[in-house]
N, C-alpha and C. Protein backbone atom coordinates (compact mmCIF):
# COMPACT_ATOMS: atom_id res chain seq x y z
N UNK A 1 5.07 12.34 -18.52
CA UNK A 1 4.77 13.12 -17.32
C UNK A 1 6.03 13.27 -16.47
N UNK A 2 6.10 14.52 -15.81
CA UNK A 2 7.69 14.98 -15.13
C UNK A 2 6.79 13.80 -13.88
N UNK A 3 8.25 13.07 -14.15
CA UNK A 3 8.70 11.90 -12.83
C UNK A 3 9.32 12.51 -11.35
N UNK A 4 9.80 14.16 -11.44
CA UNK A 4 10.84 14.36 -10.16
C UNK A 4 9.93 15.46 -9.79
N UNK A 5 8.69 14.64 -9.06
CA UNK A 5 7.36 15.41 -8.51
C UNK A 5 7.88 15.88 -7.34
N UNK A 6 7.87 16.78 -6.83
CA UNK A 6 8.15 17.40 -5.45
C UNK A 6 7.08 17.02 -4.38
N UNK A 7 7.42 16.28 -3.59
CA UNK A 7 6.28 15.66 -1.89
C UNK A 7 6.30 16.82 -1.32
N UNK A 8 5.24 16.94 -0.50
CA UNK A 8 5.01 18.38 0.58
C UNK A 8 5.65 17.28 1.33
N UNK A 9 5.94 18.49 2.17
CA UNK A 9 6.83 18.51 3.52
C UNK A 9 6.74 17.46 4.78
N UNK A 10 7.16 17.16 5.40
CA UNK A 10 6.48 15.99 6.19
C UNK A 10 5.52 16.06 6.56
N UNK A 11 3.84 15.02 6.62
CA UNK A 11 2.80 15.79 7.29
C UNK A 11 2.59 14.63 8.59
N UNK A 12 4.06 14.37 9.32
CA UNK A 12 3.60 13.89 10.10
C UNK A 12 4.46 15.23 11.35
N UNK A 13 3.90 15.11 12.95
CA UNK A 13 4.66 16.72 13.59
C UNK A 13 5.85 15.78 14.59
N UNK A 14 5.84 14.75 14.62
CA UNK A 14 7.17 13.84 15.12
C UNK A 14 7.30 12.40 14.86
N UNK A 15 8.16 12.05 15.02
CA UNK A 15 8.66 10.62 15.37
C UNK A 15 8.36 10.12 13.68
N UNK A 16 8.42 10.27 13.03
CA UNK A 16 8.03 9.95 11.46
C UNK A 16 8.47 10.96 10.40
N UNK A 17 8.17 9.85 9.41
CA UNK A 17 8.65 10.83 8.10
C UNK A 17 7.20 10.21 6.72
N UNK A 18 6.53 10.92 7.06
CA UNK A 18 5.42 10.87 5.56
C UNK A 18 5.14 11.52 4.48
N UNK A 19 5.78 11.30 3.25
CA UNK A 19 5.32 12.45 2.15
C UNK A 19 4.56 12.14 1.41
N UNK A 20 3.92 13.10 1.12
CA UNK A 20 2.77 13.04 0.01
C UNK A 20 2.94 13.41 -0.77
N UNK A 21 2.92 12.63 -2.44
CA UNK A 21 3.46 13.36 -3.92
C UNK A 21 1.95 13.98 -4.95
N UNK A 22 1.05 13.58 -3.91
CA UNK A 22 -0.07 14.13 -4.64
C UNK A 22 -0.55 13.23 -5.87
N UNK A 23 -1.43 13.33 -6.78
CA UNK A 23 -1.08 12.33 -8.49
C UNK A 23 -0.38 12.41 -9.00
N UNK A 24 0.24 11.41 -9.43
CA UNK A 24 2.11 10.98 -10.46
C UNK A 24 1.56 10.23 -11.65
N UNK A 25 0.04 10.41 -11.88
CA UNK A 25 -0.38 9.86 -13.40
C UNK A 25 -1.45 10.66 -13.49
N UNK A 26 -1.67 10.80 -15.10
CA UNK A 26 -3.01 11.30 -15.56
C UNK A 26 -3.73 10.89 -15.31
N UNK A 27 -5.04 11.39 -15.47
CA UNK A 27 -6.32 11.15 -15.04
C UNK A 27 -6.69 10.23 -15.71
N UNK A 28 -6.65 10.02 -17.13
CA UNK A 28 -7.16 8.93 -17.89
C UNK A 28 -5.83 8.00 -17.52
N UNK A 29 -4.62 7.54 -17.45
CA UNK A 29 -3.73 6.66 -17.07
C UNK A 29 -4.58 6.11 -16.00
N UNK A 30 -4.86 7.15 -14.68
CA UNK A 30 -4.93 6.40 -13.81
C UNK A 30 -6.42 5.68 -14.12
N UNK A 31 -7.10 6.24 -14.68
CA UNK A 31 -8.78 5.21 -15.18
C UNK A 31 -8.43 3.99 -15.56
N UNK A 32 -7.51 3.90 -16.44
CA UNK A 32 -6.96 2.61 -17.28
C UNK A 32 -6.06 1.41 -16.43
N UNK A 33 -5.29 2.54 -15.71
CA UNK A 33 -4.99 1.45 -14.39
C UNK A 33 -5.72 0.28 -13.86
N UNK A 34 -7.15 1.98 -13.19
CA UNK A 34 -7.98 1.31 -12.22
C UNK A 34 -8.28 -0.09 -12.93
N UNK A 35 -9.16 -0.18 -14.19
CA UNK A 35 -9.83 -0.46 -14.86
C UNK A 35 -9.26 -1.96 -15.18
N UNK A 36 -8.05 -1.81 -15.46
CA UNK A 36 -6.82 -2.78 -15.77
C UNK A 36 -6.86 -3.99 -14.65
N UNK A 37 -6.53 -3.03 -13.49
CA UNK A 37 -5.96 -4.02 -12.42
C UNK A 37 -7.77 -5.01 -11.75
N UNK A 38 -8.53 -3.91 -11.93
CA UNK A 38 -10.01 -5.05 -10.99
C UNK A 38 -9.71 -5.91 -12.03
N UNK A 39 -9.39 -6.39 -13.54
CA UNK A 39 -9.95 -7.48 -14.40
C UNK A 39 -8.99 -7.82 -14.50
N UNK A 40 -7.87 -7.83 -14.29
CA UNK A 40 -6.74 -8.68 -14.97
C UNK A 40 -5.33 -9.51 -13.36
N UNK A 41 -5.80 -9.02 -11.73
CA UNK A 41 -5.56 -9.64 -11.14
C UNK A 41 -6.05 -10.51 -10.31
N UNK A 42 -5.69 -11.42 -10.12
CA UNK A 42 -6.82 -12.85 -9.80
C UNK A 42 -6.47 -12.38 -8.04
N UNK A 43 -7.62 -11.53 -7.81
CA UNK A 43 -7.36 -10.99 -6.73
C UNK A 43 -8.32 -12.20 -5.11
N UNK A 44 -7.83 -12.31 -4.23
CA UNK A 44 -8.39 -13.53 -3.23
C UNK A 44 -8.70 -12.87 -2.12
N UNK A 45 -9.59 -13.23 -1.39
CA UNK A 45 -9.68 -12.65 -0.14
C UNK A 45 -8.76 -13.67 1.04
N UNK A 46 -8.35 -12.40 1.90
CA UNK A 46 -6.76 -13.42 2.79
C UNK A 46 -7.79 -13.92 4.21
N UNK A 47 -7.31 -15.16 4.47
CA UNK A 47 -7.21 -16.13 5.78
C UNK A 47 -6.65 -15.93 6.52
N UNK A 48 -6.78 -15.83 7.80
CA UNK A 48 -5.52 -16.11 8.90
C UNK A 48 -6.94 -16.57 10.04
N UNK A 49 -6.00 -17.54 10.79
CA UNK A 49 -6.75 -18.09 11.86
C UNK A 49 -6.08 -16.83 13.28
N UNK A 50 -6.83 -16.76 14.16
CA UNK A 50 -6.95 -16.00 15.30
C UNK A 50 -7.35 -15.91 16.39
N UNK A 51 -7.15 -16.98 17.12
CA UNK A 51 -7.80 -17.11 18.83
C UNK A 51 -8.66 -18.31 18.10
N UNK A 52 -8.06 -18.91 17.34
CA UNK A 52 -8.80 -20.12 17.09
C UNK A 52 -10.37 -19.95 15.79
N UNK A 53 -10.15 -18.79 15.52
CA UNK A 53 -11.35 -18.36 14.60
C UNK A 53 -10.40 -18.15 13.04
N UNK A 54 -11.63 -18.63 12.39
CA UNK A 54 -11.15 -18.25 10.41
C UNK A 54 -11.33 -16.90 10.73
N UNK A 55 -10.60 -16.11 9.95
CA UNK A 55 -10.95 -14.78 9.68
C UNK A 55 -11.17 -14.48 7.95
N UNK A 56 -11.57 -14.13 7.57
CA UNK A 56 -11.50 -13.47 6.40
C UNK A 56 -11.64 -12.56 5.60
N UNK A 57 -11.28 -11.20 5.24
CA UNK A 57 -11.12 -10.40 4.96
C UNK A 57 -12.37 -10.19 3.66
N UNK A 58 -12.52 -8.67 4.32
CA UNK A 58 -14.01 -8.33 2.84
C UNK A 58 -12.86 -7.85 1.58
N UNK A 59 -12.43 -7.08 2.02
CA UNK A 59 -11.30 -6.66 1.16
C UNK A 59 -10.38 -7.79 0.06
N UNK A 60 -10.50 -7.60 -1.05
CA UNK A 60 -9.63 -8.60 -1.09
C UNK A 60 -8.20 -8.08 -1.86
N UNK A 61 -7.00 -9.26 -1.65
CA UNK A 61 -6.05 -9.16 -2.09
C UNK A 61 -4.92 -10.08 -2.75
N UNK A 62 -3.65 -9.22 -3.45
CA UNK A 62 -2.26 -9.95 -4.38
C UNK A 62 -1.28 -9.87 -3.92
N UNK A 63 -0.48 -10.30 -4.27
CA UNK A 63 1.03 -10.29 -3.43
C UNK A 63 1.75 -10.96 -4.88
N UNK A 64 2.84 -9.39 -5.01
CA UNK A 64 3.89 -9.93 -6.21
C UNK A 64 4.99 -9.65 -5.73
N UNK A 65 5.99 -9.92 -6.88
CA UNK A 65 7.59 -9.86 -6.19
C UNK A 65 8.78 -9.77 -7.17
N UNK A 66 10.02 -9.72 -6.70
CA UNK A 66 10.41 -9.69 -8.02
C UNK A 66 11.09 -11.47 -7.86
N UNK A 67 11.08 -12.26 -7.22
CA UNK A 67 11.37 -13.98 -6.80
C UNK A 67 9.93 -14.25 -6.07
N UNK A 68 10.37 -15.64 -6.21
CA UNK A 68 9.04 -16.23 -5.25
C UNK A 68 9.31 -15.85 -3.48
N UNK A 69 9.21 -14.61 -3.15
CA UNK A 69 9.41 -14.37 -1.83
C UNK A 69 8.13 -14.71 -0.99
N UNK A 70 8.57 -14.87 -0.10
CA UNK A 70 7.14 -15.45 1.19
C UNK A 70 7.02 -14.40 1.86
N UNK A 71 6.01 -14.36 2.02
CA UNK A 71 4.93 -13.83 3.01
C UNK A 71 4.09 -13.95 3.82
N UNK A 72 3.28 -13.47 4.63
CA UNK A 72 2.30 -13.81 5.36
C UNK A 72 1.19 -14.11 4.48
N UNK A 73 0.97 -13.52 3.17
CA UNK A 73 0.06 -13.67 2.11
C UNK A 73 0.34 -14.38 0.99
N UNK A 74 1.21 -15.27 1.45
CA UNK A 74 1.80 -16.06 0.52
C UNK A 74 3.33 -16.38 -0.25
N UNK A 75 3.20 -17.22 -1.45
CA UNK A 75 4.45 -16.86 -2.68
C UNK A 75 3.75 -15.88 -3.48
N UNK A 76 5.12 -14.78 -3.44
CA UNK A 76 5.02 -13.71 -4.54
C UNK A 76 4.94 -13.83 -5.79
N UNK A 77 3.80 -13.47 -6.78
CA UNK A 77 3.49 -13.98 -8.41
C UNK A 77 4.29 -13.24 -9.01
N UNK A 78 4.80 -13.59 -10.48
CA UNK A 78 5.91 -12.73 -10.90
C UNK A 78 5.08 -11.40 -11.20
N UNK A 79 5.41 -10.17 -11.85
CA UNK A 79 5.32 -9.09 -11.78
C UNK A 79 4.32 -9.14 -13.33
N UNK A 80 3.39 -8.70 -13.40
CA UNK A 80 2.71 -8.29 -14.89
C UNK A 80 3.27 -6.96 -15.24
N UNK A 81 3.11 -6.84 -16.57
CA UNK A 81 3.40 -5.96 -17.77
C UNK A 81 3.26 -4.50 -16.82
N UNK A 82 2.42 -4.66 -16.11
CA UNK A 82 1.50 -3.17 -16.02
C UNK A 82 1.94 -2.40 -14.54
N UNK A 83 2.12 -3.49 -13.52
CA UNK A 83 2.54 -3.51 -12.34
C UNK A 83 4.23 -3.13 -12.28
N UNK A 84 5.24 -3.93 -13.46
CA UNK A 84 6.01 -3.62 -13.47
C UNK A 84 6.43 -2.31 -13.92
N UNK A 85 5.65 -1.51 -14.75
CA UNK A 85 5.90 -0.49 -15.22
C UNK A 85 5.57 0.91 -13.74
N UNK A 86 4.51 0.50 -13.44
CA UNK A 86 4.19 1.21 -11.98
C UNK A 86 4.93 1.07 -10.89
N UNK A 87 5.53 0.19 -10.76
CA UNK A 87 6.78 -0.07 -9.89
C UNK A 87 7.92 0.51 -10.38
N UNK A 88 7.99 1.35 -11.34
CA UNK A 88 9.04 1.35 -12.14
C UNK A 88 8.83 3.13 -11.75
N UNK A 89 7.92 3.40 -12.03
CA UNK A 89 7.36 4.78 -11.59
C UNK A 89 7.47 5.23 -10.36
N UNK A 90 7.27 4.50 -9.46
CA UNK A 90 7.40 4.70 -7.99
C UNK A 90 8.47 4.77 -7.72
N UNK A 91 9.48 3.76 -8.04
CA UNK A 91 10.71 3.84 -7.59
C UNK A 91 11.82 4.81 -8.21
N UNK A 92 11.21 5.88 -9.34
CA UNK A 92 11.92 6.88 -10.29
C UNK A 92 11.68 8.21 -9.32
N UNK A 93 9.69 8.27 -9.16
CA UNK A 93 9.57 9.22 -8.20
C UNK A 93 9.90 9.07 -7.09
N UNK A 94 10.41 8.52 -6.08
CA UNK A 94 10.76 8.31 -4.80
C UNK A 94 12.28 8.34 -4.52
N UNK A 95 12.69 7.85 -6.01
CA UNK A 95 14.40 7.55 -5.51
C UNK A 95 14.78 6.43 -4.44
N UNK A 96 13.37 5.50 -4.52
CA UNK A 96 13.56 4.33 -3.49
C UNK A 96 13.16 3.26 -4.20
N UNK A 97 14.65 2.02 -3.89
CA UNK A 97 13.97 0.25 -4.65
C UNK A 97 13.40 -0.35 -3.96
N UNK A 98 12.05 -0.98 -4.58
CA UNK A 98 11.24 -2.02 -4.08
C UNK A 98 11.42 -3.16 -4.55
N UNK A 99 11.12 -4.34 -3.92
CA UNK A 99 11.27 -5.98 -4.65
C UNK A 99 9.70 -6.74 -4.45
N UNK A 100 8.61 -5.67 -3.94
CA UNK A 100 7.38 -6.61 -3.99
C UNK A 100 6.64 -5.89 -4.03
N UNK A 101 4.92 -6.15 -3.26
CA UNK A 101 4.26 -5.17 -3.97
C UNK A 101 2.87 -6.24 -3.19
N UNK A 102 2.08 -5.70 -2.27
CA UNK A 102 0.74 -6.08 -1.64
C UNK A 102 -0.30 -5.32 -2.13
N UNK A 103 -1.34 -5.75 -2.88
CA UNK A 103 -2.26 -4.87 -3.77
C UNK A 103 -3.40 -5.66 -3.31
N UNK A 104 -4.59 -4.19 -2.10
CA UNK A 104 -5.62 -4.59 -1.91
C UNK A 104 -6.80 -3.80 -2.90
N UNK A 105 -7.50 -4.48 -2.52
CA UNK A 105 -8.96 -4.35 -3.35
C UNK A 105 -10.46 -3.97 -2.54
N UNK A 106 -10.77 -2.35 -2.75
CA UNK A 106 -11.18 -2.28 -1.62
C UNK A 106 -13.07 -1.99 -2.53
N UNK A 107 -13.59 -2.60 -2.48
CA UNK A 107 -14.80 -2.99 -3.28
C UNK A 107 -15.44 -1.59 -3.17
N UNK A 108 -16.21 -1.07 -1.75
CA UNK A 108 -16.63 -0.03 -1.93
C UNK A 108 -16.25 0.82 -0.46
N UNK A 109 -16.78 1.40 0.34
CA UNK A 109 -16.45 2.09 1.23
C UNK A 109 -16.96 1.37 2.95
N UNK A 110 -17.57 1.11 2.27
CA UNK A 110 -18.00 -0.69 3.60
C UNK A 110 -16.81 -1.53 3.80
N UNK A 111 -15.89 -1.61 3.21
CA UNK A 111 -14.43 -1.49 2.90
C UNK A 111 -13.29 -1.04 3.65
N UNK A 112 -13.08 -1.47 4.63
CA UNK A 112 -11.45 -1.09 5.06
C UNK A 112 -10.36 -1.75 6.33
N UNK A 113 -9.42 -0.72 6.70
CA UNK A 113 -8.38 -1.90 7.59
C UNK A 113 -8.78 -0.46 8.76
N UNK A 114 -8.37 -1.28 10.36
CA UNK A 114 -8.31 -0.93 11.45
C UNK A 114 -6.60 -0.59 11.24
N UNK A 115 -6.32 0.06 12.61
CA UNK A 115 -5.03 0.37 13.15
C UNK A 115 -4.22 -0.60 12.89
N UNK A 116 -3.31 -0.30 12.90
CA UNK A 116 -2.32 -1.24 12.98
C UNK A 116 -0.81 -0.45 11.78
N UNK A 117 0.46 -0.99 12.25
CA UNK A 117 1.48 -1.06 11.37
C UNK A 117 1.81 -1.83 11.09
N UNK A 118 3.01 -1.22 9.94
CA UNK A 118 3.59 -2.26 9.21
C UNK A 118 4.89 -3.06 9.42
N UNK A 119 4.77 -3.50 10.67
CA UNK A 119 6.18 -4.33 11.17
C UNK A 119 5.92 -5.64 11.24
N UNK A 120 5.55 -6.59 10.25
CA UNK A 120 5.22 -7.69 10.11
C UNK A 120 7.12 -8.13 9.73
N UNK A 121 6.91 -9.54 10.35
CA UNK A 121 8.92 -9.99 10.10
C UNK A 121 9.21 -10.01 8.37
N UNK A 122 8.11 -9.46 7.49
CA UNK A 122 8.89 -9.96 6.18
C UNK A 122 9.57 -8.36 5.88
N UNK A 123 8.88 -7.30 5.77
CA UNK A 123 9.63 -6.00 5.64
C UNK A 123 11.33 -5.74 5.82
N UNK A 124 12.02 -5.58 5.20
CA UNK A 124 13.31 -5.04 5.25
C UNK A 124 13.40 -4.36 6.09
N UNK A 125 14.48 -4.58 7.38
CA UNK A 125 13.99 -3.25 8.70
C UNK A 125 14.61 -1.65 8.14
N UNK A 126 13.55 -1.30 8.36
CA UNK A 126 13.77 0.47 7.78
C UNK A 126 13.97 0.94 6.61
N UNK A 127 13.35 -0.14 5.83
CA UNK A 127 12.67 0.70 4.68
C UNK A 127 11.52 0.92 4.73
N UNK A 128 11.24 1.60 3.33
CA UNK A 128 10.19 2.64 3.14
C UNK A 128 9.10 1.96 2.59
N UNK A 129 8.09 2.68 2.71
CA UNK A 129 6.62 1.62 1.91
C UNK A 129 6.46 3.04 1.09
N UNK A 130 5.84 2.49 0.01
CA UNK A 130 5.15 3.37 -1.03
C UNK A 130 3.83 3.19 -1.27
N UNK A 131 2.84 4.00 -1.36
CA UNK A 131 1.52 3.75 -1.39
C UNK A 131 0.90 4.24 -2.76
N UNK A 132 0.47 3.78 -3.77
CA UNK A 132 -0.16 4.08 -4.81
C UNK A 132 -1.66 3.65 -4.53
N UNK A 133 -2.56 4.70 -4.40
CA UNK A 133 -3.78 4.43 -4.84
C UNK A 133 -4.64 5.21 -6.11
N UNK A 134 -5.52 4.23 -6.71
CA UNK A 134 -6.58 4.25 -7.30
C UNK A 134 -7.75 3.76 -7.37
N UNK A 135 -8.84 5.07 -7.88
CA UNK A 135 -10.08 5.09 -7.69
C UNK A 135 -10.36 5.90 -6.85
N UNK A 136 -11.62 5.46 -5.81
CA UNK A 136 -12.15 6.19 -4.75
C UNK A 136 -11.35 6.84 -4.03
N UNK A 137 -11.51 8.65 -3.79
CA UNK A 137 -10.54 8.67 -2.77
C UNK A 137 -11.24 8.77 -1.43
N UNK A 138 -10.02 8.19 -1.03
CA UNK A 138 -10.40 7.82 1.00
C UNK A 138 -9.68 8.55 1.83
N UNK A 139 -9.78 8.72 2.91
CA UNK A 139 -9.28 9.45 4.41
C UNK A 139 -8.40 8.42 4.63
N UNK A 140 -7.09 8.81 4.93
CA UNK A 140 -5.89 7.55 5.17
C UNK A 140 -5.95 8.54 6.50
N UNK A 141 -5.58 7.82 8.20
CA UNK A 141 -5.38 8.31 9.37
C UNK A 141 -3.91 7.92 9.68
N UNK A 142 -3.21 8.75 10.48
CA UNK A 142 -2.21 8.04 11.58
C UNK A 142 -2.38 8.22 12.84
N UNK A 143 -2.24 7.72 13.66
CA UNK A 143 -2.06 7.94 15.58
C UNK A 143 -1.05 7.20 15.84
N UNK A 144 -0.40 8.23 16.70
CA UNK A 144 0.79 8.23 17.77
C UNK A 144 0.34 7.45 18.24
N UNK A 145 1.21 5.66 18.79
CA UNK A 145 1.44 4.71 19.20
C UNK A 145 0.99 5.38 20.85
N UNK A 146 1.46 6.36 21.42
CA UNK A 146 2.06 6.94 22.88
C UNK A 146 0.74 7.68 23.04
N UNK A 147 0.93 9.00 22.01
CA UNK A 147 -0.02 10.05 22.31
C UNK A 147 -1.50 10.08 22.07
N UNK A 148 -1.62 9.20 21.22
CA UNK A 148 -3.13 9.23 19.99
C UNK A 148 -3.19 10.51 19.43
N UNK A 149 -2.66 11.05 19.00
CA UNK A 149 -2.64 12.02 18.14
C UNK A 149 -2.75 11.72 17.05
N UNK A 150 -3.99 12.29 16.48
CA UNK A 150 -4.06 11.60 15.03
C UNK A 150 -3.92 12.35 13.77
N UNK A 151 -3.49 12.32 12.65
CA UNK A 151 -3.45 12.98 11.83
C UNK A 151 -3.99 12.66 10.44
N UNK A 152 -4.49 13.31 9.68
CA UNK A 152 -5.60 12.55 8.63
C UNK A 152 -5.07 13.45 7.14
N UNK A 153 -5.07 12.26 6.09
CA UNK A 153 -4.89 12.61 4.62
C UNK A 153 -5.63 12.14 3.49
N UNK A 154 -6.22 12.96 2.68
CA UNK A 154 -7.30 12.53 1.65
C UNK A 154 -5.97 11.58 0.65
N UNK A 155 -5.83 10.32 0.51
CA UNK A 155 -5.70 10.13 -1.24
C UNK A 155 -6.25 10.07 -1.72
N UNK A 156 -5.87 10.75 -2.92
CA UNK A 156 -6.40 10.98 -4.39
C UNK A 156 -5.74 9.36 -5.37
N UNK A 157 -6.94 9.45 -6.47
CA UNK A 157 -6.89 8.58 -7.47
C UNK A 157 -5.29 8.78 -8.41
N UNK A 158 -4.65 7.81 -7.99
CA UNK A 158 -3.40 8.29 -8.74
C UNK A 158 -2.31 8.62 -7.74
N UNK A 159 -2.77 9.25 -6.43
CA UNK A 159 -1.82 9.62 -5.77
C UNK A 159 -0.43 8.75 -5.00
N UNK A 160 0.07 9.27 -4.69
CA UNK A 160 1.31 8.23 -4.22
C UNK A 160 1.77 8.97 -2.85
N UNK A 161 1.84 8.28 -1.82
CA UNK A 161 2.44 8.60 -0.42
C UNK A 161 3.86 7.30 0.02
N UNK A 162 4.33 8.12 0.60
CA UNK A 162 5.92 7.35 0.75
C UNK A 162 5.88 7.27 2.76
N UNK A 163 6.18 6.27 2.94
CA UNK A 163 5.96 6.39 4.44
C UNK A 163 7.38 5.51 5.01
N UNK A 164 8.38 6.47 5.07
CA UNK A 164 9.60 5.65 5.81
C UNK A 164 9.83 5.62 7.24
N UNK A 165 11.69 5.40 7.64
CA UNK A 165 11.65 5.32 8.76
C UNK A 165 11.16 5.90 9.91
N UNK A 166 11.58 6.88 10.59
CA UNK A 166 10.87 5.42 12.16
C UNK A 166 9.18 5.29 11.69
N UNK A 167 8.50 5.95 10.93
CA UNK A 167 6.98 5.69 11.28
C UNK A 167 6.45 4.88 11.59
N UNK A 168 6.84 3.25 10.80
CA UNK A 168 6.23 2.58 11.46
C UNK A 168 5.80 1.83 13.22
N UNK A 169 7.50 2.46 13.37
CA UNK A 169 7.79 2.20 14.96
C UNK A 169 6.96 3.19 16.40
N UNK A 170 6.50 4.58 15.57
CA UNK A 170 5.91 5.24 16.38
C UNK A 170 3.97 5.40 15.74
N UNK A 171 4.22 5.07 14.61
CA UNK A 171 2.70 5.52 14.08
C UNK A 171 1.47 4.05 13.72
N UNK A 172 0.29 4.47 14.21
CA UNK A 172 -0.39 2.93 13.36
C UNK A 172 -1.42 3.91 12.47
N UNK A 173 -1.46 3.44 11.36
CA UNK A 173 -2.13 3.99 10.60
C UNK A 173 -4.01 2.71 10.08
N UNK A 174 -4.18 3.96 9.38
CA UNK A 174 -5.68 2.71 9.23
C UNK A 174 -6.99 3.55 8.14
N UNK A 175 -7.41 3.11 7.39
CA UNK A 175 -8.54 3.67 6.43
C UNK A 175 -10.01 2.93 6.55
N UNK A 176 -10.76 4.07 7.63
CA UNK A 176 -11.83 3.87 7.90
C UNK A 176 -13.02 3.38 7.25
N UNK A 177 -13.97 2.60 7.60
CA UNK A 177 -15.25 2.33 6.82
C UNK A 177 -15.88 3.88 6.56
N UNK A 178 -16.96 3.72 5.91
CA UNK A 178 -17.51 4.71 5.42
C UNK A 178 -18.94 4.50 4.53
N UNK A 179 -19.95 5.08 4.61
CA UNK A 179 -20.97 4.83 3.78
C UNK A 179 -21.30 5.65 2.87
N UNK A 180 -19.82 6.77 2.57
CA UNK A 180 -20.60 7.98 1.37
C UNK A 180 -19.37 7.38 0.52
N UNK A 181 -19.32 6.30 0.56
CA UNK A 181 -18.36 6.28 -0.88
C UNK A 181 -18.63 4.68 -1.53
N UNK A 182 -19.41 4.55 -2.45
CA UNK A 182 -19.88 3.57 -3.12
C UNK A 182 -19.22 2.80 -4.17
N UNK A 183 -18.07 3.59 -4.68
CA UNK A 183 -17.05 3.26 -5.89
C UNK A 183 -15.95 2.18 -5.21
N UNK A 184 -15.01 1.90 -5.88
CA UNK A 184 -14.21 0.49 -5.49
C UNK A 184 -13.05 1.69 -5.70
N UNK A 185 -11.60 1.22 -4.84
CA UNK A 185 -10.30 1.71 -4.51
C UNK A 185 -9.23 0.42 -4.38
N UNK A 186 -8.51 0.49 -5.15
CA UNK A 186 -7.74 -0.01 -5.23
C UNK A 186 -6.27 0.34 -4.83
N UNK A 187 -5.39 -0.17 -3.98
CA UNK A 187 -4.10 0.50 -3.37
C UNK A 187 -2.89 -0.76 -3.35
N UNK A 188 -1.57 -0.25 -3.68
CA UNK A 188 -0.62 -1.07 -4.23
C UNK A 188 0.29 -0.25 -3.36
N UNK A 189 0.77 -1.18 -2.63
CA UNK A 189 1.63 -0.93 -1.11
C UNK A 189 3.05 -1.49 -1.91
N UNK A 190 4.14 -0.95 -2.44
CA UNK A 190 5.44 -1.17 -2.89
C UNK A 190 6.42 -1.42 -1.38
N UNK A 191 7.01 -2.67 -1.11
CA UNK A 191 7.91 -2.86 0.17
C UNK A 191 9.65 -3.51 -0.42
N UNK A 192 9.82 -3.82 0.63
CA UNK A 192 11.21 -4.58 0.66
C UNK A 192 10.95 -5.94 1.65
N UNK A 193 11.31 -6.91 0.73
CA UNK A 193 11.26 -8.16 1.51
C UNK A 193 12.63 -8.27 1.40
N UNK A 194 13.04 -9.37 2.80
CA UNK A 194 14.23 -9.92 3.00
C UNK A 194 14.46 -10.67 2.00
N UNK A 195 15.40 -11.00 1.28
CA UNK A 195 15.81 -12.19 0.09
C UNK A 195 16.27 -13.00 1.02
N UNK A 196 16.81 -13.03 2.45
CA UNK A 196 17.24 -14.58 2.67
C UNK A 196 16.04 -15.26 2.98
N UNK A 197 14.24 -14.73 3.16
CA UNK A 197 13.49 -15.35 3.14
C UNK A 197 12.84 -16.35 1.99
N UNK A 198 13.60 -16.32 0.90
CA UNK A 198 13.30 -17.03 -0.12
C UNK A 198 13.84 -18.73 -0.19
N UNK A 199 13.04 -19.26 -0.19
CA UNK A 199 13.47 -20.52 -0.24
C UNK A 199 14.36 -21.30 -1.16
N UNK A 200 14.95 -21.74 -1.37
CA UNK A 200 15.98 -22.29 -2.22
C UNK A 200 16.08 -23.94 -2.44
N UNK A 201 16.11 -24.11 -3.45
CA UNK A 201 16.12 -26.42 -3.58
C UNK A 201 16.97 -26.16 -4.56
């Protein structure tokens, strides 16, 4: 499949840069993906304590890498056969390197994350995130930090969105619950972690 997919144009109208490459795998690839990744990653639902409360996420999720890098979600697992090859894809179509890789699991459409960005301290400052999803497709939103202006994009099964600088600094993005979508979605967020966060003995 031609790898040097052309993204539409930015679809964000300031302070950001978001492209959308549309699907970058076949239809049956991406089935085999889907299909691949629910059974073969030992996927967990994440913890974090919060005003003194467990939280725990319906969603669940992985965290890989290319070292044991840390995270808020942990040590990064080395890379499988399948993941590495998709990482391998992303970073051919994008013309951008990644070293990790946060892969949630979104069961059915009862399923999803609130607002928020991605400026957590492990991200490389000002790089790019890559978004691969498969399965269900969902309404991905952004709103202006300032304005609330919001702007809304269907991904598709297969599709890939690239979301670099400043966005995260002006945009919070978020993929709504929903009750007309019953199928499971799966999405593999490609980043840059700091390497001096890696521990060393």
């Amino acid at each position: 499949m031609d790898l040097f997919i052309t993204p539409q144009t930015n679809i964000l109208p300031c302070d950001g840069l978001v492209n959308y490459y549309g699907p970058i795998l076949s239809l049956k690839d991406s089935n085999d993906y889907l299909q691949s990744l629910i059974k073969e990653i030992p996927w967990k639902n994440y913890e974090k304590v919060i005003y003194d409360k467990n939280i725990v996420t319906k969603r669940s999720l992985a965290w890989y890498s290319d070292e044991s890098l840390k995270s808020d979600y942990g040590e990064g697992q080395v890379w499988t056969k399948e993941l590495l090859s998709l990482k391998n894809l992303v970073e051919e179509t994008t013309q951008t390197k990644f070293n990790s890789c946060l892969l949630n699991f979104y069961h059915n459409g009862l399923e999803g994350i609130g607002w928020h960005s991605d400026e957590e301290a492990y991200p490389q400052e000002y790089s790019a995130i890559a978004s691969l999803s498969f399965g269900a497709e969902r309404t991905f939103y952004f709103k202006h930090k300032l304005t609330e202006r919001k702007v809304a994009i269907d991904l598709e099964h297969g599709g890939l969105l690239l979301m670099s600088h400043p966005t995260q600094h002006h945009w919070l993005h978020s993929l709504p619950k929903t009750k007309k979508i019953n199928s499971p979605r799966i999405n593999l967020t490609f980043r840059v972690v700091e390497t001096s966060l890696v521990e060393t003995s």
